[in-house]
Every structure is written in structure tokens, then in C-alpha cells.
PDB file of N, CA and C in Angstrom:
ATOM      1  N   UNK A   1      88.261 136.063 119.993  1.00  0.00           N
ATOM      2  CA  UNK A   1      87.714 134.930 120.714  1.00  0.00           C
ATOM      3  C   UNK A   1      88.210 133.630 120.069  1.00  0.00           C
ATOM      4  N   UNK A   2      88.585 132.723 120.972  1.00  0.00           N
ATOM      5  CA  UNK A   2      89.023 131.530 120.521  1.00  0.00           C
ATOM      6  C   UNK A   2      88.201 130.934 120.481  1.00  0.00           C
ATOM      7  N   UNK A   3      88.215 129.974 118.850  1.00  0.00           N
ATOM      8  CA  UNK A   3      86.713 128.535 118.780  1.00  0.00           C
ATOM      9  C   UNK A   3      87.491 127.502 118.720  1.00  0.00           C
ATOM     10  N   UNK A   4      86.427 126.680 119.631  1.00  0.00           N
ATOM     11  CA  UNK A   4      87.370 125.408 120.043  1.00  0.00           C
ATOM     12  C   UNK A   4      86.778 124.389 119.188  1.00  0.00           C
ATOM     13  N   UNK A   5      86.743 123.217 119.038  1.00  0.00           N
ATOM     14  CA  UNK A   5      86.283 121.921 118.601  1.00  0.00           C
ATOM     15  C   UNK A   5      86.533 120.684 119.281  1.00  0.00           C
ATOM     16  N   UNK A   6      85.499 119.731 119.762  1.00  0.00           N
ATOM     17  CA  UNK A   6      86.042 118.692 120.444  1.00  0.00           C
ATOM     18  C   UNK A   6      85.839 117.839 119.323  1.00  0.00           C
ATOM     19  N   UNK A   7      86.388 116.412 119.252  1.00  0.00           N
ATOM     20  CA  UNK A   7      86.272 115.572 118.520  1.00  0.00           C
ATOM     21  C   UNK A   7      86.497 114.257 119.078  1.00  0.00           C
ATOM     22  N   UNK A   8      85.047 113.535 118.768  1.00  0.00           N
ATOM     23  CA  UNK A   8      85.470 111.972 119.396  1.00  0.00           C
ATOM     24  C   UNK A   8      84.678 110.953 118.372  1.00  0.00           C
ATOM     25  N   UNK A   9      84.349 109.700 118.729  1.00  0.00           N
ATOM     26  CA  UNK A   9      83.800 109.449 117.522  1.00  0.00           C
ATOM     27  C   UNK A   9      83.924 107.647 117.873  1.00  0.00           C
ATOM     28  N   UNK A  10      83.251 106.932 117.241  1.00  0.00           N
ATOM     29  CA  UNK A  10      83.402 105.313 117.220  1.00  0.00           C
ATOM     30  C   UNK A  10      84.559 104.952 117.250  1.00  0.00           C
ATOM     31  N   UNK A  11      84.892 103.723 118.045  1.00  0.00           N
ATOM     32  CA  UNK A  11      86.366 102.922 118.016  1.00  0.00           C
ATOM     33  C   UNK A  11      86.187 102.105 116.620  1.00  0.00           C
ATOM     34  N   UNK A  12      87.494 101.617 116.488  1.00  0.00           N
ATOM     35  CA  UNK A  12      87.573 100.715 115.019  1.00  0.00           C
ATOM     36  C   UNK A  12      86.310  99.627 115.016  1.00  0.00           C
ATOM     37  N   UNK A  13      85.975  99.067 116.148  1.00  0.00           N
ATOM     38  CA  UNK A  13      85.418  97.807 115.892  1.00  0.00           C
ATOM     39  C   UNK A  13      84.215  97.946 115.635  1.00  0.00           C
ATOM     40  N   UNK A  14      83.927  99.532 115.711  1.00  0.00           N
ATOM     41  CA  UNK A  14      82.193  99.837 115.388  1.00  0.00           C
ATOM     42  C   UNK A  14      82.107 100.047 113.836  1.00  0.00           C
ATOM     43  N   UNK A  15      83.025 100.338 112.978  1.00  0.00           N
ATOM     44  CA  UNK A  15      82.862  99.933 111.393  1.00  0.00           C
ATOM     45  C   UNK A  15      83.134  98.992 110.675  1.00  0.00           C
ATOM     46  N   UNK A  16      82.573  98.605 109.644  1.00  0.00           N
ATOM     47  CA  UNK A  16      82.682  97.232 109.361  1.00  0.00           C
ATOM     48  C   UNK A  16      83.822  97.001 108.892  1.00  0.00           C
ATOM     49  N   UNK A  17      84.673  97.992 108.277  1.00  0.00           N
ATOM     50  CA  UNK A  17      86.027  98.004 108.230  1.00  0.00           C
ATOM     51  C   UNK A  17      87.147  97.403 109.612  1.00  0.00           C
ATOM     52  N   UNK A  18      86.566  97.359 110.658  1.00  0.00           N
ATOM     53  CA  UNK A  18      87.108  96.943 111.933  1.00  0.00           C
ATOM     54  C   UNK A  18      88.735  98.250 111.734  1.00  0.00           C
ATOM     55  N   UNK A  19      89.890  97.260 111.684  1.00  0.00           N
ATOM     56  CA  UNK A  19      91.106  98.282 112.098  1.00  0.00           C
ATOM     57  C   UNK A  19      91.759  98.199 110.635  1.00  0.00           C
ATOM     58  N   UNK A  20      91.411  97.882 109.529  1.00  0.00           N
ATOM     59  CA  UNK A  20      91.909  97.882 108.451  1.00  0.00           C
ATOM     60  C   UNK A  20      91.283  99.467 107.819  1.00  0.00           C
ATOM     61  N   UNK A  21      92.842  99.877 107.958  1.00  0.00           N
ATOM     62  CA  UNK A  21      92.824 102.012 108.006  1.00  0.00           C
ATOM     63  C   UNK A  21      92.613 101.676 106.291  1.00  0.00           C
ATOM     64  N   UNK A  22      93.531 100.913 105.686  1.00  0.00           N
ATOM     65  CA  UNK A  22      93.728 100.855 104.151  1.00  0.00           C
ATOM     66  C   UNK A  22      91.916 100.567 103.411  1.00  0.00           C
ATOM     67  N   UNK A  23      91.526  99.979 103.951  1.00  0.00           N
ATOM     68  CA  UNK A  23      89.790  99.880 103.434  1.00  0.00           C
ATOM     69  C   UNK A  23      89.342 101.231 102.873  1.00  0.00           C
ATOM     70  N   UNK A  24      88.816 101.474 101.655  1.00  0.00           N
ATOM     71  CA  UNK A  24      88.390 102.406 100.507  1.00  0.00           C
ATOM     72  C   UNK A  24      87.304 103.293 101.934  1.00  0.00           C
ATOM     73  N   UNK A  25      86.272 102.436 102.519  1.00  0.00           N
ATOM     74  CA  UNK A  25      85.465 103.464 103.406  1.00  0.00           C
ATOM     75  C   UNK A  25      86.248 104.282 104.544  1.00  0.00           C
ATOM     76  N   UNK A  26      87.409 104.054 105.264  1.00  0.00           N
ATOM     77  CA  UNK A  26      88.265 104.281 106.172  1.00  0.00           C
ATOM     78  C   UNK A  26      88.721 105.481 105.334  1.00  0.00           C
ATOM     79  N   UNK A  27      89.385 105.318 104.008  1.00  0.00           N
ATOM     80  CA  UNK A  27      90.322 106.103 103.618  1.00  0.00           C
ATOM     81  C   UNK A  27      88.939 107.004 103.298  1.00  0.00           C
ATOM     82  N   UNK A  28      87.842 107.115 103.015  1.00  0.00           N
ATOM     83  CA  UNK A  28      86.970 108.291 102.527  1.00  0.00           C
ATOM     84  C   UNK A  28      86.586 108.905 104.052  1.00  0.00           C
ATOM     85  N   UNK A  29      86.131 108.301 105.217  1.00  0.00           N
ATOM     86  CA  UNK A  29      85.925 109.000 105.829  1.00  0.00           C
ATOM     87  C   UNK A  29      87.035 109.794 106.931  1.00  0.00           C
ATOM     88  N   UNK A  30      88.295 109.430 106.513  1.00  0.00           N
ATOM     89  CA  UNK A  30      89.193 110.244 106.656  1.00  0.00           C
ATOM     90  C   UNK A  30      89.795 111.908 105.858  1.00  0.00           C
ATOM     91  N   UNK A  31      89.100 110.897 105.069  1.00  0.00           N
ATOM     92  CA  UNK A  31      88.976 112.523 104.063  1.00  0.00           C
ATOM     93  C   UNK A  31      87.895 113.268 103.914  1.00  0.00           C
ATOM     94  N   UNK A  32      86.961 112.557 104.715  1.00  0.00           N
ATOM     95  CA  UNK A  32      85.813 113.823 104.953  1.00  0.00           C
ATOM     96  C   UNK A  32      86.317 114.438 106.226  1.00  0.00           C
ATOM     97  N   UNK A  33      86.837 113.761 107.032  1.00  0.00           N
ATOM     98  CA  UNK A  33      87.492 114.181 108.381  1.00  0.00           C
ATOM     99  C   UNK A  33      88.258 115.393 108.130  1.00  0.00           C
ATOM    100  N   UNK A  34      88.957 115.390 107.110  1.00  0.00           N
ATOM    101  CA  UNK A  34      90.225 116.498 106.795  1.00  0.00           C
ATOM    102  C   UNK A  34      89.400 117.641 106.297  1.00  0.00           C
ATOM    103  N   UNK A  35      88.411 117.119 105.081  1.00  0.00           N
ATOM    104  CA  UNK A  35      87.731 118.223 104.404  1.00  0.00           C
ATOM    105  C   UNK A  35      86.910 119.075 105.720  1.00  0.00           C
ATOM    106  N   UNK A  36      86.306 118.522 106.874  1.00  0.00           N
ATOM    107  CA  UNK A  36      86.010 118.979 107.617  1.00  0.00           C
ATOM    108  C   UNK A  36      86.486 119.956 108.479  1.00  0.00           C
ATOM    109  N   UNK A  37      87.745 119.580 109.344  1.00  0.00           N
ATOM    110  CA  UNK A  37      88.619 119.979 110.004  1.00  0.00           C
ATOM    111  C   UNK A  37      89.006 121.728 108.837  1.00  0.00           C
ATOM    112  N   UNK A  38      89.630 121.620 107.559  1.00  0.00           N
ATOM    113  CA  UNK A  38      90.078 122.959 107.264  1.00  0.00           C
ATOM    114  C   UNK A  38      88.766 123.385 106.923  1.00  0.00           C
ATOM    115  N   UNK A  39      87.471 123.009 106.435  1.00  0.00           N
ATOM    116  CA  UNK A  39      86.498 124.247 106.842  1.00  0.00           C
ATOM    117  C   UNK A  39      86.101 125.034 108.577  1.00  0.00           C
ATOM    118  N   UNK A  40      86.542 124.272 109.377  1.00  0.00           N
ATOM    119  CA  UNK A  40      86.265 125.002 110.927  1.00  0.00           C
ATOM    120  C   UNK A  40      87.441 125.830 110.742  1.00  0.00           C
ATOM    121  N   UNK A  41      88.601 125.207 109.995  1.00  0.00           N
ATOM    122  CA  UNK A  41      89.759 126.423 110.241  1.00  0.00           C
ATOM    123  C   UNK A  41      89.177 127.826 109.637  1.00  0.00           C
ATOM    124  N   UNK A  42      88.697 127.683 108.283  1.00  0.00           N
ATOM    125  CA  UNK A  42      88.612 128.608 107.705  1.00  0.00           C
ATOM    126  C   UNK A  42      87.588 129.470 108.410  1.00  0.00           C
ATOM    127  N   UNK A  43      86.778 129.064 109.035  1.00  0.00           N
ATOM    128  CA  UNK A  43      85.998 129.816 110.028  1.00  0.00           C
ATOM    129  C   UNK A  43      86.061 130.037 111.423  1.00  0.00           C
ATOM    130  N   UNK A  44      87.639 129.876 111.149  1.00  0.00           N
ATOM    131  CA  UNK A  44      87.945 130.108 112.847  1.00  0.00           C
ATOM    132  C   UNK A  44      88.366 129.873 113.608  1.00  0.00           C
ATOM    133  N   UNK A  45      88.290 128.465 113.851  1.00  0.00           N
ATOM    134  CA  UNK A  45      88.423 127.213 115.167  1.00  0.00           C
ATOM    135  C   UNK A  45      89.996 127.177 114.293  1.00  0.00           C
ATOM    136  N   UNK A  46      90.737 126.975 115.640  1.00  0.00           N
ATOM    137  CA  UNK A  46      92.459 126.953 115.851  1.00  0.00           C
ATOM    138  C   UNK A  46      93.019 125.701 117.018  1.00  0.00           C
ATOM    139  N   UNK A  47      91.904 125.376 117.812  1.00  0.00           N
ATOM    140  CA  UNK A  47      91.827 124.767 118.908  1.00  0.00           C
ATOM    141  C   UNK A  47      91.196 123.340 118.982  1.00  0.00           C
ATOM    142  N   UNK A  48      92.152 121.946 118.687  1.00  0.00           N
ATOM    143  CA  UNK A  48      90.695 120.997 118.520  1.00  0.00           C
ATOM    144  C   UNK A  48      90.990 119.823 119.853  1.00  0.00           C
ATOM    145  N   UNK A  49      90.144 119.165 120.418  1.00  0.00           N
ATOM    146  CA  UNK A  49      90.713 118.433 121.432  1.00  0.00           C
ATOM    147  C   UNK A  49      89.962 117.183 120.688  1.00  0.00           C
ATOM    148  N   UNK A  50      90.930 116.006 120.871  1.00  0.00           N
ATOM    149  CA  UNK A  50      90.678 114.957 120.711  1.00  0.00           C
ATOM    150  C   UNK A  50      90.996 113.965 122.216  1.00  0.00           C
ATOM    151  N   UNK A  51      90.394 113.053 122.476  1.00  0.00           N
ATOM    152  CA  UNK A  51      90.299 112.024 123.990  1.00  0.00           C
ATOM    153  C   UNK A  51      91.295 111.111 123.804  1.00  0.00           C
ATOM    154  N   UNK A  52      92.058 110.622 122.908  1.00  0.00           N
ATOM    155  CA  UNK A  52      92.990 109.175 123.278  1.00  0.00           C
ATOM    156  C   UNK A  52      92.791 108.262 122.847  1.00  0.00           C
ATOM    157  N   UNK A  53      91.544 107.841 122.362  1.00  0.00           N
ATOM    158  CA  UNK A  53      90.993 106.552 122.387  1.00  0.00           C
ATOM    159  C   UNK A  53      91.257 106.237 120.849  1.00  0.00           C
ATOM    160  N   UNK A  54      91.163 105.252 120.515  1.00  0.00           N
ATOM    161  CA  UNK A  54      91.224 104.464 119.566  1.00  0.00           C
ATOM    162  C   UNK A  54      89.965 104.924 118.322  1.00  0.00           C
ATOM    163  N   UNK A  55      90.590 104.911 116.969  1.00  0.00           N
ATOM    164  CA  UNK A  55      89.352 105.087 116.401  1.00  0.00           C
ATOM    165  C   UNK A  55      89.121 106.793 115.749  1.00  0.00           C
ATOM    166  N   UNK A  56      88.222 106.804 115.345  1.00  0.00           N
ATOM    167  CA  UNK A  56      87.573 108.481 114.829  1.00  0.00           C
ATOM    168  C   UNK A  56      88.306 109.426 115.919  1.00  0.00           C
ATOM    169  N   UNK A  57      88.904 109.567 116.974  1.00  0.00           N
ATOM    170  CA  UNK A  57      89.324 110.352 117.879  1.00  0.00           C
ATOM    171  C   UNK A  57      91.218 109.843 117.722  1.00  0.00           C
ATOM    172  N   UNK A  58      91.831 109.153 117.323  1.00  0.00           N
ATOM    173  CA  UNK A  58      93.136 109.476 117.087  1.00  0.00           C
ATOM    174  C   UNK A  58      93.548 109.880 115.536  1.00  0.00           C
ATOM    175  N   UNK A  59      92.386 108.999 114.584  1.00  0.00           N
ATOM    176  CA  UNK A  59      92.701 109.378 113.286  1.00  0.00           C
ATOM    177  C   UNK A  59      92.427 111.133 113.027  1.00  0.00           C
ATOM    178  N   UNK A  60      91.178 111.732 114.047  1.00  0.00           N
ATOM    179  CA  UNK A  60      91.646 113.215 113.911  1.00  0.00           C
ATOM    180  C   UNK A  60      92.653 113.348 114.694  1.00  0.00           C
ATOM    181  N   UNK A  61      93.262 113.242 115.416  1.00  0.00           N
ATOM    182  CA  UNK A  61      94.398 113.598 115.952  1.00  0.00           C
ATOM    183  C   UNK A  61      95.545 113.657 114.952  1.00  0.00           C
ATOM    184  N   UNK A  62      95.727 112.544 114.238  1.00  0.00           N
ATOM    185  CA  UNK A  62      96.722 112.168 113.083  1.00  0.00           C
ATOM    186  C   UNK A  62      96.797 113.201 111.897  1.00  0.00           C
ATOM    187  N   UNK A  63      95.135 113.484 111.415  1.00  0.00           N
ATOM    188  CA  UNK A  63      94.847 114.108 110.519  1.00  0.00           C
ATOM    189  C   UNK A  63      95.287 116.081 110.902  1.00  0.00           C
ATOM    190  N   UNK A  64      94.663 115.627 111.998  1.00  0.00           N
ATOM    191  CA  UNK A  64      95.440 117.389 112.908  1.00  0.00           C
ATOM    192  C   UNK A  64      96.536 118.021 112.560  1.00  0.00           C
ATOM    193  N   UNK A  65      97.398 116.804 112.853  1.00  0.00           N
ATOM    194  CA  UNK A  65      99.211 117.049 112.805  1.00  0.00           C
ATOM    195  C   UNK A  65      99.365 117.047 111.527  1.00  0.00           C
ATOM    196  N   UNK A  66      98.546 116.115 110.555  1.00  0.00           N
ATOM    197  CA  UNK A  66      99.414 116.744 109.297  1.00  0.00           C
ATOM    198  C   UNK A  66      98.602 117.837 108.937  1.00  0.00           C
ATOM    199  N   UNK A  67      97.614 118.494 109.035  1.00  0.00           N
ATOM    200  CA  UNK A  67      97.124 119.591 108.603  1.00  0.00           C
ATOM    201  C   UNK A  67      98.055 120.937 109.084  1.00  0.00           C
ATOM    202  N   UNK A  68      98.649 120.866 110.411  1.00  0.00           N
ATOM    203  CA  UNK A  68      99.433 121.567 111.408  1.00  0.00           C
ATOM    204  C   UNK A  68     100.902 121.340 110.447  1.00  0.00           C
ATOM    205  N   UNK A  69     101.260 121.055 110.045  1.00  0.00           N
ATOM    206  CA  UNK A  69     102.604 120.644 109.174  1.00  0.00           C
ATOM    207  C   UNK A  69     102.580 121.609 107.540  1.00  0.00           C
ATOM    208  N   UNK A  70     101.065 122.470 107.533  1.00  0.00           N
ATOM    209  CA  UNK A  70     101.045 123.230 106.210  1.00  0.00           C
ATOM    210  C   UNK A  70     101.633 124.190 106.473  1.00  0.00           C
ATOM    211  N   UNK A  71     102.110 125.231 106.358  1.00  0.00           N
ATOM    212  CA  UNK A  71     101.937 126.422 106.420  1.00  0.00           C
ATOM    213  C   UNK A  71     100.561 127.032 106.672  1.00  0.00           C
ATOM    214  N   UNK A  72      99.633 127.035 105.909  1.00  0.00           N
ATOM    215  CA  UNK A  72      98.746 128.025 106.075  1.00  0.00           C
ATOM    216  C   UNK A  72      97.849 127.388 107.289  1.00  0.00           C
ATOM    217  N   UNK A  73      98.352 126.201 107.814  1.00  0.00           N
ATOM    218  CA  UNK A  73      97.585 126.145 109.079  1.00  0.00           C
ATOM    219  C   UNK A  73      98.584 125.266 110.391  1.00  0.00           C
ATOM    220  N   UNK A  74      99.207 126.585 110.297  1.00  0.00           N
ATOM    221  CA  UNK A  74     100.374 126.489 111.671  1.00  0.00           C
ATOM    222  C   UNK A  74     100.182 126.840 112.139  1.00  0.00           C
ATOM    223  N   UNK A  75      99.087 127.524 112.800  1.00  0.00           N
ATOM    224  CA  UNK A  75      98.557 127.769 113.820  1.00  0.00           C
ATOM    225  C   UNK A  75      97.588 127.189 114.694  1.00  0.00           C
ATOM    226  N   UNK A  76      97.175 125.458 114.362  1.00  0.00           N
ATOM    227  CA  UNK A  76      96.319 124.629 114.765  1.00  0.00           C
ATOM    228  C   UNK A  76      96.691 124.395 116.199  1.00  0.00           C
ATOM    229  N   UNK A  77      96.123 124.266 117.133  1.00  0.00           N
ATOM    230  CA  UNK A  77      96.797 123.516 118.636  1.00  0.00           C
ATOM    231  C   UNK A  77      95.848 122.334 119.016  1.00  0.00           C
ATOM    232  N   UNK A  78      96.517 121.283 118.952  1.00  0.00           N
ATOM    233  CA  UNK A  78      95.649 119.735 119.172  1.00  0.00           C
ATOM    234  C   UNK A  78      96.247 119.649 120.763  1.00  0.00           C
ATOM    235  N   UNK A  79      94.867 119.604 121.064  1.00  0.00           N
ATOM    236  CA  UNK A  79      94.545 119.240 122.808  1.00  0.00           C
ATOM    237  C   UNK A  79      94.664 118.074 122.792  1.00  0.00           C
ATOM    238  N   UNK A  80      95.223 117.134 123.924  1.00  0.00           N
ATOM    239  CA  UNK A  80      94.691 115.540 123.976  1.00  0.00           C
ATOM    240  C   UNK A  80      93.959 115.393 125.298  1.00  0.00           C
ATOM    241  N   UNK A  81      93.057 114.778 125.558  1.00  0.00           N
ATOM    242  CA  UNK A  81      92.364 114.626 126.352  1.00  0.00           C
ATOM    243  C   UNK A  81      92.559 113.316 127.068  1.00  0.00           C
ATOM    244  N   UNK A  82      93.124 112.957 128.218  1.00  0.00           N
ATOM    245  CA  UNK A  82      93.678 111.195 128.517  1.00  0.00           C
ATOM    246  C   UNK A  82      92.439 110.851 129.559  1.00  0.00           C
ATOM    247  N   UNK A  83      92.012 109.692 129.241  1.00  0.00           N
ATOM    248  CA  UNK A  83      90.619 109.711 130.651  1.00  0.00           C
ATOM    249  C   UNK A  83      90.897 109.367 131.740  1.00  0.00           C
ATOM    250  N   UNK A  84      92.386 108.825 131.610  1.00  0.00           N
ATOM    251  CA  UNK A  84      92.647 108.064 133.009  1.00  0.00           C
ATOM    252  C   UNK A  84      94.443 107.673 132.354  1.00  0.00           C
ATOM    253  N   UNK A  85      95.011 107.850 133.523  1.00  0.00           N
ATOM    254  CA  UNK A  85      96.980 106.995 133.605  1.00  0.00           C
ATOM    255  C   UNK A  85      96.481 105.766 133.010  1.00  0.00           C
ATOM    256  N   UNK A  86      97.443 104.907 131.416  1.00  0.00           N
ATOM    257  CA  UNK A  86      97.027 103.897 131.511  1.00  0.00           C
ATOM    258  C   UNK A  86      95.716 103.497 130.732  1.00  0.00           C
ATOM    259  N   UNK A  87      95.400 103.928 130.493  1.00  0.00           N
ATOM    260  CA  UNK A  87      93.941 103.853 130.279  1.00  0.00           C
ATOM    261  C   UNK A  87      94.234 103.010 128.457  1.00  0.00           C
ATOM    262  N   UNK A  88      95.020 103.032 127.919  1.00  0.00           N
ATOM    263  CA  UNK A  88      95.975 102.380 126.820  1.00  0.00           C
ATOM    264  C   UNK A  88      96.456 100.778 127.018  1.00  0.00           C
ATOM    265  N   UNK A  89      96.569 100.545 128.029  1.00  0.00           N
ATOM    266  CA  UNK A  89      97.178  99.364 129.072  1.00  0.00           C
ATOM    267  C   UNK A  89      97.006  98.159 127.917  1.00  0.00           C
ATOM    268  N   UNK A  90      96.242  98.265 127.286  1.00  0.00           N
ATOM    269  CA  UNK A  90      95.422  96.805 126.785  1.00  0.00           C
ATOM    270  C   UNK A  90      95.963  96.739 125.168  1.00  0.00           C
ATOM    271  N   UNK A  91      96.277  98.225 124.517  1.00  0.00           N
ATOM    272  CA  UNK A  91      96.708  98.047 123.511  1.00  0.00           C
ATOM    273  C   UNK A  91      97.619  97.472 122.551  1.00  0.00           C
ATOM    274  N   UNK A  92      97.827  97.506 121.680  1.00  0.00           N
ATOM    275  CA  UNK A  92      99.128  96.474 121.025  1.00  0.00           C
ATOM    276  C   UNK A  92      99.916  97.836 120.599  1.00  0.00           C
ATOM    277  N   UNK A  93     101.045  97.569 120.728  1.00  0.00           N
ATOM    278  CA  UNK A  93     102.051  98.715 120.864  1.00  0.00           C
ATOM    279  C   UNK A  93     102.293  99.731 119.806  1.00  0.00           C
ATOM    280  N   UNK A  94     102.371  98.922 118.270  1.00  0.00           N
ATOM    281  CA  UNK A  94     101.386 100.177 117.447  1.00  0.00           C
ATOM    282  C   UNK A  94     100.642 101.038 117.724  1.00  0.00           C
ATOM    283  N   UNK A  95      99.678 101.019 118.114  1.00  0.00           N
ATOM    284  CA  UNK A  95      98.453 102.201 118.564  1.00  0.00           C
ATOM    285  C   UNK A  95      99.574 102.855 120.063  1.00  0.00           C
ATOM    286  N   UNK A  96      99.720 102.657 120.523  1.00  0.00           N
ATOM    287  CA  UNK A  96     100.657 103.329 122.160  1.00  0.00           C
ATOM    288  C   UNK A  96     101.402 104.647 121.186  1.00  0.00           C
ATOM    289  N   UNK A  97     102.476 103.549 120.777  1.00  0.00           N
ATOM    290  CA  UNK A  97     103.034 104.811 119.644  1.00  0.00           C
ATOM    291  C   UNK A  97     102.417 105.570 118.730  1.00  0.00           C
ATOM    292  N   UNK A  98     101.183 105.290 118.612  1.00  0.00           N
ATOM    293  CA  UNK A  98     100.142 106.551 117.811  1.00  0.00           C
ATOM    294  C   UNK A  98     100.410 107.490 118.822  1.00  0.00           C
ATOM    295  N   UNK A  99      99.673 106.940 120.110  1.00  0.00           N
ATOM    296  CA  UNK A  99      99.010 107.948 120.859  1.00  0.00           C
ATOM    297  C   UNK A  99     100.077 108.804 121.469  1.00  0.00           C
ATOM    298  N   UNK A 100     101.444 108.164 121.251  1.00  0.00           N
ATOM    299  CA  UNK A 100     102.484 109.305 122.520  1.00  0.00           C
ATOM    300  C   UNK A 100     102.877 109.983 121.595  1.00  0.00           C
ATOM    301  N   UNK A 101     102.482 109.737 119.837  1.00  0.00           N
ATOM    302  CA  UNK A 101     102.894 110.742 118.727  1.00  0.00           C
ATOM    303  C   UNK A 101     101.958 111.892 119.343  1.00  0.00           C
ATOM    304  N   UNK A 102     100.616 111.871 119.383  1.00  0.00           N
ATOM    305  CA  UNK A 102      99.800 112.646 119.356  1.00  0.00           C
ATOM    306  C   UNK A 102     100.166 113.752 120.593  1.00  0.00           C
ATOM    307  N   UNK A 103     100.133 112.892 121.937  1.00  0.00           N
ATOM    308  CA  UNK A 103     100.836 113.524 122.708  1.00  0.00           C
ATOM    309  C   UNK A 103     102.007 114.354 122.924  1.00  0.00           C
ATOM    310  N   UNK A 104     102.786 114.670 122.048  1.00  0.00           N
ATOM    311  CA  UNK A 104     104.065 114.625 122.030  1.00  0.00           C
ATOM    312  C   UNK A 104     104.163 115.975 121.074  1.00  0.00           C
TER     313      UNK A 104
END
């Protein structure tokens, strides 16, 4: 049986960190993000979908791919979830090129 995981989560502007990834709280809860992510592996989950959006939902996406880049977890498959064509429209072109990494 396949276990899935969805993952979504606050945009940047909901931490007080705003979009500064380099901020000491950003970089910890990215690494609880990771520490998280390989305990579902280890119990299972191979399957994670993340939505597109900006925020806790691309940084797992990010964190996905490099976890997917180990060996012992090449077998990860990151879903993307798009809510709508476009739906990016507004972004500054940095983040676009996150997201067609993720996609891609």
C-alpha cells in the first residue's frame, strides 16, 4: 500500500521572518521540515504532494528534491499540485523559477 503525504503550510509573509530564507528561524524550521519528511520515509510514505504556492509548500518541495538526490531515498515521488493556469502571474521571477524547478 502506498502512503501518501500532503503538505502545505503559511506563505512567507505569515512569519516574521517575511521572505528572508537566510533568517536562523527559516533555516531551523526547514530543518525540522527535513527531519520530518525522512521520518514519514522511514515509515513508509514515498509519495508527497505539495500545492505551488509560495512559502512552507515550495520549501518542502525544495527540501523533497534534495532528499530525492540521496540514494537511500530515490524512491521519493513529489506531486505538485497547481490551483489554477497562472495562478504565479504576480510573482517576481525568482520564485517562477522555483516553481517550474519543482515542476520539472
Amino acid at each position: 500500500m502506498l502512503s501518501t503525504c500532503a503538505i502545505t503550510g503559511h506563505r512567507p509573509a505569515r512569519f516574521k521572518w517575511k521572505y528572508n530564507e537566510n533568517n536562523n528561524g527559516c533555516k531551523r524550521l526547514k530543518k525540522r521540515m527535513r527531519d520530518q519528511f525522512a521520518l514519514l520515509y522511514e515509515k513508509g510514505v514515498r509519495q508527497f504532494w505539495v500545492d505551488g504556492a509560495l512559502g512552507v509548500d515550495m520549501w518542502a518541495g525544495e527540501i523533497l528534491l534534495r532528499l530525492k538526490e540521496q540514494p537511500e531515498y530515490k524512491d521519493i515521488e513529489l506531486m505538485v499540485a497547481l490551483p489554477f493556469e497562472g495562478h504565479n502571474a504576480g510573482w517576481d521571477e525568482r520564485s517562477k523559477k522555483r516553481l517550474e524547478f519543482l515542476i520539472r
